[in-house]
Protein backbone atom coordinates (compact mmCIF):
# COMPACT_ATOMS: atom_id res chain seq x y z
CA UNK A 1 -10.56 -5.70 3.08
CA UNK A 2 -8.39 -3.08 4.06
CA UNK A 3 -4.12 -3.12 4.43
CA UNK A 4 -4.19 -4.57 8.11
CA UNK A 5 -6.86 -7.70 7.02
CA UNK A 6 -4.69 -8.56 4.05
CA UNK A 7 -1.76 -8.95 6.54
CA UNK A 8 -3.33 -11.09 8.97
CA UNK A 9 -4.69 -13.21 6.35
CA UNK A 10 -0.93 -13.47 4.90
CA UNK A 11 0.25 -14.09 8.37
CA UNK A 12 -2.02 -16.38 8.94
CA UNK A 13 -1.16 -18.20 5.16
CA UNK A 14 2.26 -18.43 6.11
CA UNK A 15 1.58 -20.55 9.52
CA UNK A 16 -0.94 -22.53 7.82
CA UNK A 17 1.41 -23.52 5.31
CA UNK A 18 4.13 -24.07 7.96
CA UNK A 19 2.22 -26.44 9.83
CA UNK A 20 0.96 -28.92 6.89
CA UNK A 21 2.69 -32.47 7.17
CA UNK A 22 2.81 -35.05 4.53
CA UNK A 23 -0.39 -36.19 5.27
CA UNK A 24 -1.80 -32.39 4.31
CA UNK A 25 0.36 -32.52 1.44
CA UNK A 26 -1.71 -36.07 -0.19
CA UNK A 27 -4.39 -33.54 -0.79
CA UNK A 28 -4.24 -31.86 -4.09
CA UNK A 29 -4.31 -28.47 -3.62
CA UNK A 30 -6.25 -27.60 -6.72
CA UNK A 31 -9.44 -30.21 -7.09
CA UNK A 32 -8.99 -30.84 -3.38
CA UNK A 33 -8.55 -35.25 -4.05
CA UNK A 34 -6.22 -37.30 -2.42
CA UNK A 35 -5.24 -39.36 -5.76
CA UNK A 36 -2.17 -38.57 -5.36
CA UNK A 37 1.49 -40.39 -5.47
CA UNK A 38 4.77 -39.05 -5.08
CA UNK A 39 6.22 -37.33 -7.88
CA UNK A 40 10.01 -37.51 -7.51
CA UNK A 41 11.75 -34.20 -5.97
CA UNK A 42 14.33 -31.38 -6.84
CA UNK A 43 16.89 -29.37 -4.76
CA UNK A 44 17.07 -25.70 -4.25
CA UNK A 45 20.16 -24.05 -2.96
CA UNK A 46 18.92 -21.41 -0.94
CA UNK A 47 20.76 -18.66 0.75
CA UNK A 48 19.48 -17.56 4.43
CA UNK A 49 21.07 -15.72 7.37
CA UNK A 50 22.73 -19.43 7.80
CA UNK A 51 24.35 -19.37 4.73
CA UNK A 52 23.46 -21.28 1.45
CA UNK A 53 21.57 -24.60 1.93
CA UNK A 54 20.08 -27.15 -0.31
CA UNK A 55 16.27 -27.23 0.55
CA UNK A 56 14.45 -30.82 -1.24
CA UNK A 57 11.34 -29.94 -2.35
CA UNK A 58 8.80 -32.95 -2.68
CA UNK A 59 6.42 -32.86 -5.99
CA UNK A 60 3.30 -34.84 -6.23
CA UNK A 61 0.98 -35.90 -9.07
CA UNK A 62 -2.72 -35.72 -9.07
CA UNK A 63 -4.66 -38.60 -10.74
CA UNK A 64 -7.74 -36.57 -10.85
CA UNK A 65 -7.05 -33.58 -11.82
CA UNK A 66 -3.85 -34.98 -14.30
CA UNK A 67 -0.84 -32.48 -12.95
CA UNK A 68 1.83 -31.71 -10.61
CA UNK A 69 2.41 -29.59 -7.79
CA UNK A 70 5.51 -29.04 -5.32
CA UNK A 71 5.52 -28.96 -1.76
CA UNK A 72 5.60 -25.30 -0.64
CA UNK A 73 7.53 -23.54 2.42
CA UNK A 74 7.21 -20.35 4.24
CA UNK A 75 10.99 -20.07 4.08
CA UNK A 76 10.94 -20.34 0.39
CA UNK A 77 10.30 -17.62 -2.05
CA UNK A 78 8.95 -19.23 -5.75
CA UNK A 79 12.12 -18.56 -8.44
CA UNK A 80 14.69 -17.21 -6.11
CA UNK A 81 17.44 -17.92 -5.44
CA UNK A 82 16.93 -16.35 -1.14
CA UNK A 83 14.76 -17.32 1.23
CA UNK A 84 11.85 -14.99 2.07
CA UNK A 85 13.99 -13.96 5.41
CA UNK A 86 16.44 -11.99 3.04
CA UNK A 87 13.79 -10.79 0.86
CA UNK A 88 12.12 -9.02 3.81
CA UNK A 89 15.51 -7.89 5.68
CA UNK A 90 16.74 -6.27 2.33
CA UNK A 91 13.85 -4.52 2.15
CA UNK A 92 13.59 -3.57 5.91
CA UNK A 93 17.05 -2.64 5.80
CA UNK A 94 16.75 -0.29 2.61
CA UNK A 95 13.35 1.06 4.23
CA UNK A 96 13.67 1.36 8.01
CA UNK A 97 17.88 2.32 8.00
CA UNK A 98 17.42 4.80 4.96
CA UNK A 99 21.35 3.02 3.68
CA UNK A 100 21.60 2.74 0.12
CA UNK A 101 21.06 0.10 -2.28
CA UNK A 102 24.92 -1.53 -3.04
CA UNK A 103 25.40 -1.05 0.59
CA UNK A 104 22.38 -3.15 2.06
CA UNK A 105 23.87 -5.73 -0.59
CA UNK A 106 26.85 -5.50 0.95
CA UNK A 107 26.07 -6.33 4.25
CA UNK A 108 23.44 -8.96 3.71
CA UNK A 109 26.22 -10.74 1.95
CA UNK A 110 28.76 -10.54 5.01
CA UNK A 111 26.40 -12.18 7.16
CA UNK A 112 25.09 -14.61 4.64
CA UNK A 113 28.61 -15.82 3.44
CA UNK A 114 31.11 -14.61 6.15
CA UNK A 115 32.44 -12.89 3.52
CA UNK A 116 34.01 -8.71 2.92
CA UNK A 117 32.93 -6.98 6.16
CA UNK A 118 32.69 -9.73 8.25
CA UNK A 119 36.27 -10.24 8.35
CA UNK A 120 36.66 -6.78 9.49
CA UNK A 121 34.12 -7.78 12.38
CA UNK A 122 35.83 -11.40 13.20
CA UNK A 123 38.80 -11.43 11.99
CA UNK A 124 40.14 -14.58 14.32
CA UNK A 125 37.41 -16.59 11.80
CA UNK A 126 39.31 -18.66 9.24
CA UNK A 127 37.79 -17.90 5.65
CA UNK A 128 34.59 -19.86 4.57
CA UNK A 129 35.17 -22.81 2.29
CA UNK A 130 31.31 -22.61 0.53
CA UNK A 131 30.24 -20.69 -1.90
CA UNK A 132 30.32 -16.78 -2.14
CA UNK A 133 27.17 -14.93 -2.25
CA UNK A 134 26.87 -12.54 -5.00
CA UNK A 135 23.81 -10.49 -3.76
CA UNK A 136 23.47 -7.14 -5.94
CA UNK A 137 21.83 -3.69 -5.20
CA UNK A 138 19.89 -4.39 -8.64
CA UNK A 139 17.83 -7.80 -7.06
CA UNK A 140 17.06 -5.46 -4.01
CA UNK A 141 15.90 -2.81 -6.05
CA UNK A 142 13.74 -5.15 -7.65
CA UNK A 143 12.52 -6.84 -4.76
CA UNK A 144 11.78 -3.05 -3.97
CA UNK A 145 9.91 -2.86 -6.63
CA UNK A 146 7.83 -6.08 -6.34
CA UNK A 147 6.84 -4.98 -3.11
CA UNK A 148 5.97 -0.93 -4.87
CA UNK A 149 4.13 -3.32 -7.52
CA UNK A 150 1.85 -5.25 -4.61
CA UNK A 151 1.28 -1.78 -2.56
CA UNK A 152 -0.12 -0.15 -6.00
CA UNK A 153 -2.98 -3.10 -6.38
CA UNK A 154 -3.65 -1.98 -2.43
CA UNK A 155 -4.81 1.08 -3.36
CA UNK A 156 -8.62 0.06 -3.59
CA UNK A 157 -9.76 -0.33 -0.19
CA UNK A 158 -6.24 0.03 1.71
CA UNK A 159 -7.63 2.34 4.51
CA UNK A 160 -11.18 1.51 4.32
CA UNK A 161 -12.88 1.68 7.90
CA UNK A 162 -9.80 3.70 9.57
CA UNK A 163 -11.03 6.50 11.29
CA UNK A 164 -10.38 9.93 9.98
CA UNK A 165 -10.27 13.59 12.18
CA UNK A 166 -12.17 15.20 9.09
CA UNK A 167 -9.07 17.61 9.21
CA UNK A 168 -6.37 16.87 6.08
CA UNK A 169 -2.86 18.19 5.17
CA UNK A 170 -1.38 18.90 1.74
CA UNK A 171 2.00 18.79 0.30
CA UNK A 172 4.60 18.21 -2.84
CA UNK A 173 7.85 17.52 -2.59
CA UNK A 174 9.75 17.76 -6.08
CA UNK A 175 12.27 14.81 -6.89
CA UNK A 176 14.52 14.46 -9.82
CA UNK A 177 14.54 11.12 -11.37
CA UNK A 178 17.75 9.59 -12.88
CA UNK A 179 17.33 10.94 -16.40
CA UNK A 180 16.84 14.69 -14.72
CA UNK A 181 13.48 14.47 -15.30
CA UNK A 182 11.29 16.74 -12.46
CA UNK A 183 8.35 14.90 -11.38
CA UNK A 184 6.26 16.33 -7.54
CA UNK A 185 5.00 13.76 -5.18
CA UNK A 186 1.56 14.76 -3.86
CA UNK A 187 0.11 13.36 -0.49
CA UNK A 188 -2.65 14.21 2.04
CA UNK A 189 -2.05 13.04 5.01
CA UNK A 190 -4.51 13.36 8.56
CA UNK A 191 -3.60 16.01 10.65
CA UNK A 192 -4.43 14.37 14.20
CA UNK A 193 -2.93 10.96 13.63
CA UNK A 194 -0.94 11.16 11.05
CA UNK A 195 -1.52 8.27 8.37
CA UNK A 196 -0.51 9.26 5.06
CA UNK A 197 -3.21 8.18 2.03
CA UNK A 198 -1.38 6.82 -0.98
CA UNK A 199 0.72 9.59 -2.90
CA UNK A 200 0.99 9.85 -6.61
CA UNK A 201 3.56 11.28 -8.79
CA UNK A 202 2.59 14.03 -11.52
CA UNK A 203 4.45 16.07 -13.71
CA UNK A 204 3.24 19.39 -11.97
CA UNK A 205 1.05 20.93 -8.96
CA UNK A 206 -0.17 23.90 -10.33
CA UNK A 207 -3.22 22.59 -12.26
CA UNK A 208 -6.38 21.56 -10.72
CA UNK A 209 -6.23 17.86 -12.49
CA UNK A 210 -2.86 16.51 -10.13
CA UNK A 211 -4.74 17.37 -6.81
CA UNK A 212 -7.93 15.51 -8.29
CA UNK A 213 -5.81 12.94 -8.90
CA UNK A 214 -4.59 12.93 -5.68
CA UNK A 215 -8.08 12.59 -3.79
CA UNK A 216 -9.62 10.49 -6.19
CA UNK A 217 -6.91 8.07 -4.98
CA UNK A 218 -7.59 8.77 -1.46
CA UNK A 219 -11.06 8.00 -1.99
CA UNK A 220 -10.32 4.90 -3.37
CA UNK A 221 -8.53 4.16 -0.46
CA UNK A 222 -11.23 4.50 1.75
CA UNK A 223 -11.01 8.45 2.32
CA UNK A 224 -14.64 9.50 2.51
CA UNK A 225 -14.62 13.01 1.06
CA UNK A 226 -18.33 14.28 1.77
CA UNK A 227 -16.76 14.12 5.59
CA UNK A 228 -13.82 16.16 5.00
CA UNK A 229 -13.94 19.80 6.78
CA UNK A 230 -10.40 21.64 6.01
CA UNK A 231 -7.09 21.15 4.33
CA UNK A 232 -3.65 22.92 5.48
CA UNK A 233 -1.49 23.71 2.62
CA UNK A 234 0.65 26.38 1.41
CA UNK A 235 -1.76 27.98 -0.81
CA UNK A 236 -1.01 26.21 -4.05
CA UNK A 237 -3.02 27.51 -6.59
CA UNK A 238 -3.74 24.28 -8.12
CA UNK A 239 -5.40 22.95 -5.20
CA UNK A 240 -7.04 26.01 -3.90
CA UNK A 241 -8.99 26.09 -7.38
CA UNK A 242 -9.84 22.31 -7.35
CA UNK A 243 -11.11 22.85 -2.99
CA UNK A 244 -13.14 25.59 -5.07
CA UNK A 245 -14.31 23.51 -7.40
CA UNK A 246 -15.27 20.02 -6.48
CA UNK A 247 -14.68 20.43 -2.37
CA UNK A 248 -16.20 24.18 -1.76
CA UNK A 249 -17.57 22.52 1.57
CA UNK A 250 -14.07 22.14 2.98
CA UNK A 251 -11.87 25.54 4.37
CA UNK A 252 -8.32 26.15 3.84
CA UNK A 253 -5.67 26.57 6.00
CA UNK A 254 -3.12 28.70 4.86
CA UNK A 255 0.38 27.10 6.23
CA UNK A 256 1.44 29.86 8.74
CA UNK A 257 5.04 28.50 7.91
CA UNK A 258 4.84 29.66 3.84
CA UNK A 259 3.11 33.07 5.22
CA UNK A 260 6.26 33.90 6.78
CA UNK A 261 8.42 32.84 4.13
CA UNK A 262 6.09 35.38 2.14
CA UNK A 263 7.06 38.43 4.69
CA UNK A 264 10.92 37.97 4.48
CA UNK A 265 10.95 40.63 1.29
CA UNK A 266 8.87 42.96 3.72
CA UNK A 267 10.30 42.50 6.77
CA UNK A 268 14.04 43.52 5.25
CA UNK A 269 12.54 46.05 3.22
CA UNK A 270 10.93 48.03 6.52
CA UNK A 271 14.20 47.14 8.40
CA UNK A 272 16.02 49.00 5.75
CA UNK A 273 14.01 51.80 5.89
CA UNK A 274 14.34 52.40 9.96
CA UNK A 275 18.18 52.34 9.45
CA UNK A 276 18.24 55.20 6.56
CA UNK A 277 20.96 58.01 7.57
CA UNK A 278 22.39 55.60 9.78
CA UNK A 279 25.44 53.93 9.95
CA UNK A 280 27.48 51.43 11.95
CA UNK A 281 26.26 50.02 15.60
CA UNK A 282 23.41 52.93 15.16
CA UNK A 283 22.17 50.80 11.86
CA UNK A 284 22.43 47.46 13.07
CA UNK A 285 20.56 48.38 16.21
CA UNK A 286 17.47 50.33 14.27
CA UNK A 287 17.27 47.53 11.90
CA UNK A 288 17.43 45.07 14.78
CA UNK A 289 14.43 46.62 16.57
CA UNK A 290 12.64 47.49 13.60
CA UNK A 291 12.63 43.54 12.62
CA UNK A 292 11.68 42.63 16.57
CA UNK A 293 8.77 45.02 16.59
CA UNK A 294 7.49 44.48 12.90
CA UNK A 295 8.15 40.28 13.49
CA UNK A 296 6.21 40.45 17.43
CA UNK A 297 2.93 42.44 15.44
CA UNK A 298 2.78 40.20 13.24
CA UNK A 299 3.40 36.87 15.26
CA UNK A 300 0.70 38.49 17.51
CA UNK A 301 -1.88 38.30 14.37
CA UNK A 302 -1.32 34.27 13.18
CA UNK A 303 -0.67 33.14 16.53
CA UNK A 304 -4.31 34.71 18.10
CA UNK A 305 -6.22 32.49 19.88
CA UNK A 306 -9.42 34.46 18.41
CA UNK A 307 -10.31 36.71 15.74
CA UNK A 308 -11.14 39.94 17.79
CA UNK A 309 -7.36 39.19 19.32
CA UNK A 310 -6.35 39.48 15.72
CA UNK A 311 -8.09 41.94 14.65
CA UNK A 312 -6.61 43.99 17.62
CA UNK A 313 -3.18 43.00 16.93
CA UNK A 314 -3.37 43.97 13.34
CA UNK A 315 -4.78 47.07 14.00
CA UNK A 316 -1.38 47.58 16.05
CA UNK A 317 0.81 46.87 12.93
CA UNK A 318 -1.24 49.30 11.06
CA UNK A 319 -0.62 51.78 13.29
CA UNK A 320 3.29 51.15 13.25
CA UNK A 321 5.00 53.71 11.37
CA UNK A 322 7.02 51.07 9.13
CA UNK A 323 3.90 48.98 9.17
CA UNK A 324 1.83 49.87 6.14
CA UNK A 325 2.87 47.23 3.50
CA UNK A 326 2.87 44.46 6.15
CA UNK A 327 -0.67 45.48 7.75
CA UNK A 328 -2.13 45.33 3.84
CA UNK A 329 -0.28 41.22 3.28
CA UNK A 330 -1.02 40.42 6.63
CA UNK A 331 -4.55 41.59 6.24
CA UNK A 332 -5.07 39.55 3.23
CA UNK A 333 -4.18 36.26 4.52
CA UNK A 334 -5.33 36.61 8.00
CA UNK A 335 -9.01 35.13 7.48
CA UNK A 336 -6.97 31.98 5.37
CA UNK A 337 -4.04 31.95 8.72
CA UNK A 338 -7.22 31.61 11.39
CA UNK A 339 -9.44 28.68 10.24
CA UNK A 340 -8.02 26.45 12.99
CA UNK A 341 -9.84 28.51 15.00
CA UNK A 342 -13.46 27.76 13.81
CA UNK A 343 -15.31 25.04 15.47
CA UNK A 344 -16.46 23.55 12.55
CA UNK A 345 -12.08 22.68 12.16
CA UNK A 346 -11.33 21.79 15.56
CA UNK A 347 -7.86 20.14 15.46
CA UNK A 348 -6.59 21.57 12.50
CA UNK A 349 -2.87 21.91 12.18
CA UNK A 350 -1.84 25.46 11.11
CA UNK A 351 1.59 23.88 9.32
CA UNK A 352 1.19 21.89 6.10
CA UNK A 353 2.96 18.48 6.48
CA UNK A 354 6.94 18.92 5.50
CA UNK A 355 7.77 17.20 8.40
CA UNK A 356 7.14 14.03 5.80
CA UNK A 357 9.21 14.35 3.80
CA UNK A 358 12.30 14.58 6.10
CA UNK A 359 11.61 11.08 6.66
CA UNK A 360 11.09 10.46 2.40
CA UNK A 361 14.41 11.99 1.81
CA UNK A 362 15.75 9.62 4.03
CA UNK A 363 14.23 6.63 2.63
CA UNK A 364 13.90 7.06 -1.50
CA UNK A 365 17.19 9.42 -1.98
CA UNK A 366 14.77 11.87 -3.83
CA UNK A 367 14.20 9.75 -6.52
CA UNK A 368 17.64 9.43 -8.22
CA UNK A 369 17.51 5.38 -7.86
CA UNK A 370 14.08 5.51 -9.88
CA UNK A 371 14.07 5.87 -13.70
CA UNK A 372 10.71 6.58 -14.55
CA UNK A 373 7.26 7.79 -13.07
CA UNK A 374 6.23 4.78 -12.25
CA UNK A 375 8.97 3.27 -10.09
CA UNK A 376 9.02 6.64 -7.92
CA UNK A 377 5.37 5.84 -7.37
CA UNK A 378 5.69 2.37 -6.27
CA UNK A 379 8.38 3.56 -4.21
CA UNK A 380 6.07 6.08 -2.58
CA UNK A 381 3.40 3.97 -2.11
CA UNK A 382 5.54 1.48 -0.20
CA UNK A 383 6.80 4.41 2.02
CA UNK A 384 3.70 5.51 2.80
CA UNK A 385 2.46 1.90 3.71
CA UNK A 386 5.97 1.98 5.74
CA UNK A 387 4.98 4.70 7.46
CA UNK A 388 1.47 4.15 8.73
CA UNK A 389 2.85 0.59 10.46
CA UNK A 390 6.14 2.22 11.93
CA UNK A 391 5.52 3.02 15.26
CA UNK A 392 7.60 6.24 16.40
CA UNK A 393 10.27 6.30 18.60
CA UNK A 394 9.85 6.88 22.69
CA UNK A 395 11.20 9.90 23.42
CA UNK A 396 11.30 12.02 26.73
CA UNK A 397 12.70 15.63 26.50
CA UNK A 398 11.63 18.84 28.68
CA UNK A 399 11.24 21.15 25.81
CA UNK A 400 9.55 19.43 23.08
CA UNK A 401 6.64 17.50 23.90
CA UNK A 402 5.56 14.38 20.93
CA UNK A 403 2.74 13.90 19.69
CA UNK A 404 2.70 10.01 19.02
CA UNK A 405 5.70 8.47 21.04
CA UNK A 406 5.41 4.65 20.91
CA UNK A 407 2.47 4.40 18.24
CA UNK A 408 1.82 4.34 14.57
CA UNK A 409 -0.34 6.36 12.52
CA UNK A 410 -2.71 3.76 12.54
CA UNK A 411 -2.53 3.14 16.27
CA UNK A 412 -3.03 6.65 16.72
CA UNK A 413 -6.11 6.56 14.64
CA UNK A 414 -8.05 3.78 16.62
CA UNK A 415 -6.66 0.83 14.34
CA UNK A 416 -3.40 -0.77 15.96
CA UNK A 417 -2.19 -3.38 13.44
CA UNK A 418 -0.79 -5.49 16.85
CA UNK A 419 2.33 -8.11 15.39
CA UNK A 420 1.43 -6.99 12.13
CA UNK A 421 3.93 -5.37 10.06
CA UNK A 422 4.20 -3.28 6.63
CA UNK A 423 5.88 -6.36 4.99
CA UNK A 424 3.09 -8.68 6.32
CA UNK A 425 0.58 -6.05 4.43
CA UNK A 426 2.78 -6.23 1.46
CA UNK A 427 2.69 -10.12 1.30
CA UNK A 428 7.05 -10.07 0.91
């Protein structure tokens, strides 16, 4: 049963339960007998959007069976004191608006007790006579981390039968963790539609045992890694030994982005040289052109749309006069910068995914709110979950075309989860 069945079946739970009269409620919901007699009754006082209500709750007795139960409620959350609306809202809130913790508090408890900011926003309103609501940034966080709790017993089966493109992505993002503790959080993510296979937190990336880690949790999933064909990253040596080693079927994409990054040393260092015995405007401009012509060689070599076109074009920056050390880099990496280009990795994306974690930043505050290893793993695991149901937004611009406008990862990948949400997978 993957993450989109458990939601319907939740879904479908909570209507089921909504619908049962008193009649539905004489049947004991443990031996399945209608022995059953009223069993007296206790009050909740529950705090919705409405403010704080008291909710009677009918209990029953069981003659067969010998013991109690309570009528239940999908507006009711067992042992809190709010009603499942404001568990999921606090936790929409914290996910989907990226605000922090004391401030979701702060305005879940204007609108629940027309209290603090919503005097600023109705001011005419004369000042409530109930109760206040004392909502902290501590119960959120730990409704958080319910939720990171019930994404982490997903794992097994959470993206079982969603089509893959055989092509991956590969990246770690480094967070510090309240103590100052370092920690990286690996994920592998499909490079056609986008759905992220749960992360995990490890203490490093440059060993072969985190990236194992990594897929033998994506396999668990539902990742099926006999399929898999090649993997964009930016040439971690960790993972390039474990592809070697357990993978050797799967080619590597070299993130044309971090090759770059690689040349800046180079690039300055030849720009430098075209400018010696000159000074002033006469500098600027040599080191100016020497940078456009050096930068346009080698743009012409990772951006090829073959390998005789690249093998061309690097020929050219070999034959540039400040072009030696760049020719010998370039060289090296070029076979690694062109794998999109084989058949056998159609679709390939030649930039390893750090376009995620724009949107983590956003969300988990890079980790400062988590104390230990495990909390910044639930969280993760909840943000990817997050992610794969969050449609993106519609967008329309002349310049920059989107990939995905209107769909989720999952829609994208042949498996729209329809009226089901990340919160419905997560049973909040």
């Amino acid at each position: 049963m993957n993450i989109i069945e458990r939601g319907e079946r939740f879904v479908q739970w909570l209507r089921e339960l909504g619908e049962r009269s008193a009649w539905d409620w004489q049947r004991c919901p443990r031996c399945g007998y209608r022995q059953t007699c009223k069993y007296g009754f206790y009050e909740r006082r529950t705090w919705f959007f409405e403010g704080q209500q008291r909710v009677r709750v009918q209990r029953h007795y069981c003659h067969h069976c010998e013991r109690t139960y309570s009528e239940q409620s999908p507006y009711l959350v067992r042992g809190s004191w709010y009603g499942r609306e404001v568990h999921r809202r606090a936790i929409d809130e914290w996910q989907h608006m990226g605000g922090s913790l004391r401030r979701v508090a702060e305005m879940l408890r204007s609108c629940m007790g027309r209290q603090e900011r919503w005097q600023l926003w109705r001011p005419w309103d004369k000042l409530p006579e109930g109760p206040r609501c004392y909502l902290g940034g501590s119960t959120i966080h730990r409704w958080l981390d319910g939720a990171g709790r019930r994404a982490q017993q997903s794992v097994a089966g959470q993206l079982e039968g969603v089509p893959i493109s055989r092509q991956l992505g590969t990246d770690g993002m480094w967070a510090r963790l309240r103590g100052g503790a370092k920690r990286v959080v690996l994920l592998v993510v499909d490079s056609v539609s986008g759905v992220i296979w749960p992360p995990v937190v490890v203490a490093g990336e440059e060993s072969e045992e985190p990236w194992a880690q990594l897929f033998e949790r994506a396999r668990q999933a539902g990742l099926p890694l006999q399929a898999l064909r090649g993997v964009t990253s930016d040439g971690c040596r960790g993972l390039v030994a474990y592809l070697r080693q357990q993978l050797h079927w799967v080619n590597h994409q070299r993130c044309v982005w971090h090759l770059w990054r690689g040349l800046v040393s180079q690039l300055l260092s030849a720009a430098r040289q075209a400018a010696a015995g000159l000074v002033g405007e006469a500098a600027k401009t040599a080191r100016q052109q020497a940078r456009r012509e050096l930068a346009g060689l080698v743009r012409a070599v990772f951006d090829a749309a073959s390998y005789p076109q690249a093998e061309a074009a690097l020929a050219a920056l070999r034959a540039h006069p400040l072009g030696h050390d760049l020719w010998r880099t370039v060289g090296e990496q070029m076979n690694a910068a062109l794998i999109h280009l084989l058949p056998y990795n159609h679709r390939l994306v030649r930039v390893a995914p750090e376009w995620c974690w724009r949107d983590y930043r956003l969300r988990l505050s890079r980790g400062r709110n988590h104390a230990s290893d495990e909390r910044l793993e639930r969280a993760s695991l909840l943000w990817a979950i997050y992610h794969n149901f969050e449609p993106a937004q519609w967008r329309s611009e002349r310049k920059r075309h989107y990939r995905r406008p209107g769909q989720s990862p999952l829609a994208k990948a042949g498996v729209p989860p329809g009226n089901i949400s990340y919160l419905d997978a997560l049973c909040v």
